[in-house]
Protein backbone atom coordinates (compact mmCIF):
# COMPACT_ATOMS: atom_id res chain seq x y z
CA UNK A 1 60.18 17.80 12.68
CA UNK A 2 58.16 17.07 15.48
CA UNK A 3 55.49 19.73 14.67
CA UNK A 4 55.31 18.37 11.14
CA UNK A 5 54.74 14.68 12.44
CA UNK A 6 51.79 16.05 14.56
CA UNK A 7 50.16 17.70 12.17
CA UNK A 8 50.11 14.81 10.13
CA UNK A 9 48.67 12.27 13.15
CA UNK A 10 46.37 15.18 13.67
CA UNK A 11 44.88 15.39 9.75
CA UNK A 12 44.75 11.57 9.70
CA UNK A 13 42.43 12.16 12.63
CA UNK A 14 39.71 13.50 10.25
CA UNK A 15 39.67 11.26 7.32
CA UNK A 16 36.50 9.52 6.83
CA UNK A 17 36.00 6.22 8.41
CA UNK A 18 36.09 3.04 6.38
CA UNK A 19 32.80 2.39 4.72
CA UNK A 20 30.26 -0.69 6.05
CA UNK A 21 30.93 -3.43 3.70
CA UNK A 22 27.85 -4.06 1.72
CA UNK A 23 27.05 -7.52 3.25
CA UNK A 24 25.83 -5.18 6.18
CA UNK A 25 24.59 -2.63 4.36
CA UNK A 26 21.92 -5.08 2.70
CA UNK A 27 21.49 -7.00 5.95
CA UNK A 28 20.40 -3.36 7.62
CA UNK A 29 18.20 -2.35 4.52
CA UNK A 30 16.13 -6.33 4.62
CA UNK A 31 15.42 -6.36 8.02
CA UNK A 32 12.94 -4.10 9.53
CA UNK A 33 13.03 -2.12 12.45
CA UNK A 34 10.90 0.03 15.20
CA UNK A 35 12.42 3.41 13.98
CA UNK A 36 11.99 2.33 10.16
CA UNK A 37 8.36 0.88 10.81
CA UNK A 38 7.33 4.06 12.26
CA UNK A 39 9.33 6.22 9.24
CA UNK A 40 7.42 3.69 7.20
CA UNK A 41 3.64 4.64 8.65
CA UNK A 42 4.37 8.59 8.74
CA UNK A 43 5.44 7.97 5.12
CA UNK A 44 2.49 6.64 3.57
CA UNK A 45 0.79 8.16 0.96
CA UNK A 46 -2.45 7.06 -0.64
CA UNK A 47 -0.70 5.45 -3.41
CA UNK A 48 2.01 3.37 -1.20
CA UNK A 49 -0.44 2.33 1.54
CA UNK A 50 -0.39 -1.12 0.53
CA UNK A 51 3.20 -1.37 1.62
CA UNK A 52 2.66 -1.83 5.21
CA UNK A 53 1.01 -5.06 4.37
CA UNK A 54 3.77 -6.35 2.95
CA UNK A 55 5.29 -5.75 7.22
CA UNK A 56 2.47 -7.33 8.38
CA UNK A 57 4.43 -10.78 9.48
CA UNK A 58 7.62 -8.69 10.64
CA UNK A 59 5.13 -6.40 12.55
CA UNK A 60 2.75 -9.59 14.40
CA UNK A 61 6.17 -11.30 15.26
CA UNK A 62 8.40 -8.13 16.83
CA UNK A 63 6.07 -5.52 17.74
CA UNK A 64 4.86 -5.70 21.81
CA UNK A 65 1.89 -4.25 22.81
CA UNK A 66 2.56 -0.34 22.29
CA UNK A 67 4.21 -0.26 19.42
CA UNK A 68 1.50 -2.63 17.86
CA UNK A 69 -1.52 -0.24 19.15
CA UNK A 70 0.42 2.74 17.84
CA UNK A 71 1.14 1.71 15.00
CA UNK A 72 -2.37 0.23 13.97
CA UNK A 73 -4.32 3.58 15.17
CA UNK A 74 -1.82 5.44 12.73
CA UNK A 75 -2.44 3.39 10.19
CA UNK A 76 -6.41 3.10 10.34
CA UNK A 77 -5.90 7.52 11.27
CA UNK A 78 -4.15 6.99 7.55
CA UNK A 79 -6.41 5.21 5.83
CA UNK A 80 -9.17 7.37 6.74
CA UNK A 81 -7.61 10.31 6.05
CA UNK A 82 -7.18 9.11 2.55
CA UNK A 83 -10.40 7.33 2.04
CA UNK A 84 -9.25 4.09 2.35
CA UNK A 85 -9.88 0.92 4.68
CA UNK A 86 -7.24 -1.05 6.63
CA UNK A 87 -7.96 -4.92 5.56
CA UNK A 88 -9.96 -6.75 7.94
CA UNK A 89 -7.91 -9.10 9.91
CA UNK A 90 -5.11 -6.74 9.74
CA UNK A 91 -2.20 -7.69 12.42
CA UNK A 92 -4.45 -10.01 14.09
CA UNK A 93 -2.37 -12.60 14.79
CA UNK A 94 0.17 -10.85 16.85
CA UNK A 95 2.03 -12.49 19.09
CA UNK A 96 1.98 -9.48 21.47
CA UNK A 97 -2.01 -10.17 21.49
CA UNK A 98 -2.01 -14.18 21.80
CA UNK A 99 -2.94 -14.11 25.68
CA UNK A 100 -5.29 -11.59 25.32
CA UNK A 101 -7.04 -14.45 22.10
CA UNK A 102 -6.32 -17.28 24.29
CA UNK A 103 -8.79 -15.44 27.76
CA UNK A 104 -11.49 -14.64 25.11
């Protein structure tokens, strides 16, 4: 009896765990992130390149000062690559860059 009551605790063990509800699950997929910025930038193609303007405001508000560079020299390496141009003005009010504006 007691064998068969541990090898019952012990399947229970490797059930699946409960699902996210799908209030999170939306919250996760609206709000950008580092990792899914950069997923978003190796992704491009020349026909979806105009989605990472539509991160510009997430990206001037949370990126700091590396992730911003990197992620602008992989996009304008992108653009090139595909015979495109990144829009002038692109990112350039970041807040990662406002002391560097406010010296010049």
């Amino acid at each position: 009896m007691a064998r068969l009551l541990l090898i019952l605790t012990g399947a229970h063990a490797f059930a699946p765990a409960a699902s996210p509800g799908v209030g999170s699950q939306v919250r996760l997929s609206a709000e950008m992130t580092k990792g899914g910025l950069t997923k978003l930038v190796r992704g491009l193609t020349k026909e979806t390149f105009d989605t990472i303007y539509e991160q510009e405001s997430w990206i001037e508000a949370n990126a700091g000062t590396t992730l911003l560079s990197k992620t602008l020299s992989r996009v304008e390496h992108k653009a090139k690559a595909f015979g495109l141009e990144v829009k002038p003005g692109f990112c350039g009010n970041a807040k990662a860059t406002e002391k560097a504006r406010a010296k010049r």
